[in-house]
Structure formats: structure tokens, C-alpha cells
Protein backbone atom coordinates (compact mmCIF):
# COMPACT_ATOMS: atom_id res chain seq x y z
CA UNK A 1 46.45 21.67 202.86
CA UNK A 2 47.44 24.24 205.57
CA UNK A 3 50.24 25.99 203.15
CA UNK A 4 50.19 26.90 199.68
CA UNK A 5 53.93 27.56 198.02
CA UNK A 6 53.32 29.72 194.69
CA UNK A 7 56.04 30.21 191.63
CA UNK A 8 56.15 32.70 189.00
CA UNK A 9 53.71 35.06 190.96
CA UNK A 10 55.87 38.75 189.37
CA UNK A 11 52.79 40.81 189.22
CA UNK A 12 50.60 42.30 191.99
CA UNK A 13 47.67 43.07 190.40
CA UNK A 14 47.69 38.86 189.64
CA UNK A 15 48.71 38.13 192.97
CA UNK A 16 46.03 40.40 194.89
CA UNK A 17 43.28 38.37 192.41
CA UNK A 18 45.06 35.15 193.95
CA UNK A 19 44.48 36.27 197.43
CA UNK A 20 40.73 37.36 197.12
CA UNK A 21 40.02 33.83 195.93
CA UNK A 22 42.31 31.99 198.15
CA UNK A 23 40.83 34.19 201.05
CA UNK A 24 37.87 31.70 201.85
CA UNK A 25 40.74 29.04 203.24
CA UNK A 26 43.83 31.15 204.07
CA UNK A 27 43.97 33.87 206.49
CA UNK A 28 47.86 34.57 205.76
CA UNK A 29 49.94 35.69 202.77
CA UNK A 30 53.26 36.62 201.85
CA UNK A 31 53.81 37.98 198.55
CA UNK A 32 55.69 40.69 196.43
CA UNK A 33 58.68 39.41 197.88
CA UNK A 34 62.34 40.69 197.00
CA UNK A 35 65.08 43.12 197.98
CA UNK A 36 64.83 45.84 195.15
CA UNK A 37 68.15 47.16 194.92
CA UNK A 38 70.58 47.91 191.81
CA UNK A 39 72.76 45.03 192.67
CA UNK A 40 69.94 42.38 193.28
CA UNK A 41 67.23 43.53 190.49
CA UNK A 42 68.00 46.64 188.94
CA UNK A 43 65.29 47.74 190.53
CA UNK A 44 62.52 45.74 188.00
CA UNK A 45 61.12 42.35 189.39
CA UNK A 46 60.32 40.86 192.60
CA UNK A 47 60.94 37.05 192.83
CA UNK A 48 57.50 35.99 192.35
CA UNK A 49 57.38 33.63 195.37
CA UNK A 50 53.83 33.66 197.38
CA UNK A 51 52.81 31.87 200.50
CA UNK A 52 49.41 31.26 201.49
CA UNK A 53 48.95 30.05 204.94
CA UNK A 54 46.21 28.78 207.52
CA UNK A 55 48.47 29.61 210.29
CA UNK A 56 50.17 33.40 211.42
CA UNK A 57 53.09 34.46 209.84
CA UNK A 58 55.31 35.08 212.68
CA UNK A 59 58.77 36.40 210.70
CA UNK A 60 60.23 36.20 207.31
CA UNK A 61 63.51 36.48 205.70
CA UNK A 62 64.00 36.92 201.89
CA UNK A 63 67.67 35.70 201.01
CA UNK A 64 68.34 37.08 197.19
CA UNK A 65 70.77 34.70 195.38
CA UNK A 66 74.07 35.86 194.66
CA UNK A 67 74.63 34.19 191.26
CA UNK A 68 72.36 35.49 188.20
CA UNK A 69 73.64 35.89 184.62
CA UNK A 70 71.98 38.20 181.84
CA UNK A 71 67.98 38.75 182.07
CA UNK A 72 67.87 36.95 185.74
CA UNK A 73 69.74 40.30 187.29
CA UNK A 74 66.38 42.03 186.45
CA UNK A 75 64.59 39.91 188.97
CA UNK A 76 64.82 39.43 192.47
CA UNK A 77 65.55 35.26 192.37
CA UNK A 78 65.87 33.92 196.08
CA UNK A 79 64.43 32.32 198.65
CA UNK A 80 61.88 33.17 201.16
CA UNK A 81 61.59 31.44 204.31
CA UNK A 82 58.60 31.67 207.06
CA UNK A 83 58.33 31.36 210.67
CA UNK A 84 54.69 30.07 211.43
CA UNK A 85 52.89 29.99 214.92
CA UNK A 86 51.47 26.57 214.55
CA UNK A 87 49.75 26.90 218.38
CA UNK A 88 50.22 24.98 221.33
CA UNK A 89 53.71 26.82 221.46
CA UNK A 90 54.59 24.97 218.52
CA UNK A 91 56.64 26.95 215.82
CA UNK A 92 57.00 26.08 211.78
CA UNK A 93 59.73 26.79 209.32
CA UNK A 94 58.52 27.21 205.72
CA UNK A 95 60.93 27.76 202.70
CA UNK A 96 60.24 28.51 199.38
């Protein structure tokens, strides 16, 4: 597998212990991701979403979703997506 997509990853002390043993195969991560605002989280939870990649992480863009009702405006729900230099001048687009 060259990319790992990872769920329900809120807390960084858990997602650092991910990375250290993830770190023998994947070079790249993204995680911790959110916009932490009053409007999109109240300032509480990130979304949870990592990425573990063999490739460089070239760009990425965290859309928060607009539509959350009771206990999901404390956390950052959205989608990340992931520009990846694949070499060779080849780019890929990961979502998540």
C-alpha cells in the first residue's frame, strides 16, 4: 500500500504513537487536521482524518462541512484532500 486513509484519529498524543510505528513504511503524514474556529468547532475537536503516505505531500486543503447538528459542531467534520508528487512529473490527488 503506498497510502494509508485513517478515521476517528481526534487525539494527538494517539496519532503521534501512530506515526512512530507507521514510520518504518511511510515517510509522510498529515494529521491534526481542521479549521478551529467558533463557527466550525467551537474551538474543541479536529476532524480526526490522518494520511500516511510513501510519496511527498505536495499541498493540502481541509474543506470543513457546512451542515452539523448538536454534538458534531464541537468537531471539525470535513474533508481533507492531498496533492502527492508521485515522480516522473506525475502528480496524485488524495481525498479523505
Amino acid at each position: 500500500m503506498d497510502f494509508i486513509c485513517l478515521q476517528e484519529v481526534t487525539d494527538r498524543f494517539f496519532a503521534l504513537a501512530l506515526i512512530s510505528m507507521l514510520r518504518k513504511h511511510y515517510s509522510y503524514f498529515i494529521f491534526d487536521i481542521g479549521v478551529n474556529s467558533l463557527k466550525t468547532n467551537l474551538y474543541l475537536a479536529n476532524s480526526g482524518l490522518m494520511i500516511a503516505s510513501k510519496y511527498p505531500i505536495v499541498k493540502v486543503k481541509f474543506k470543513p462541512f457546512s451542515k452539523k447538528k448538536g454534538w458534531q459542531r464541537a468537531v471539525s467534520y470535513g474533508v481533507v484532500i492531498c496533492k502527492l508528487d508521485l515522480g516522473d512529473n506525475n502528480v496524485g490527488i488524495l481525498a479523505n
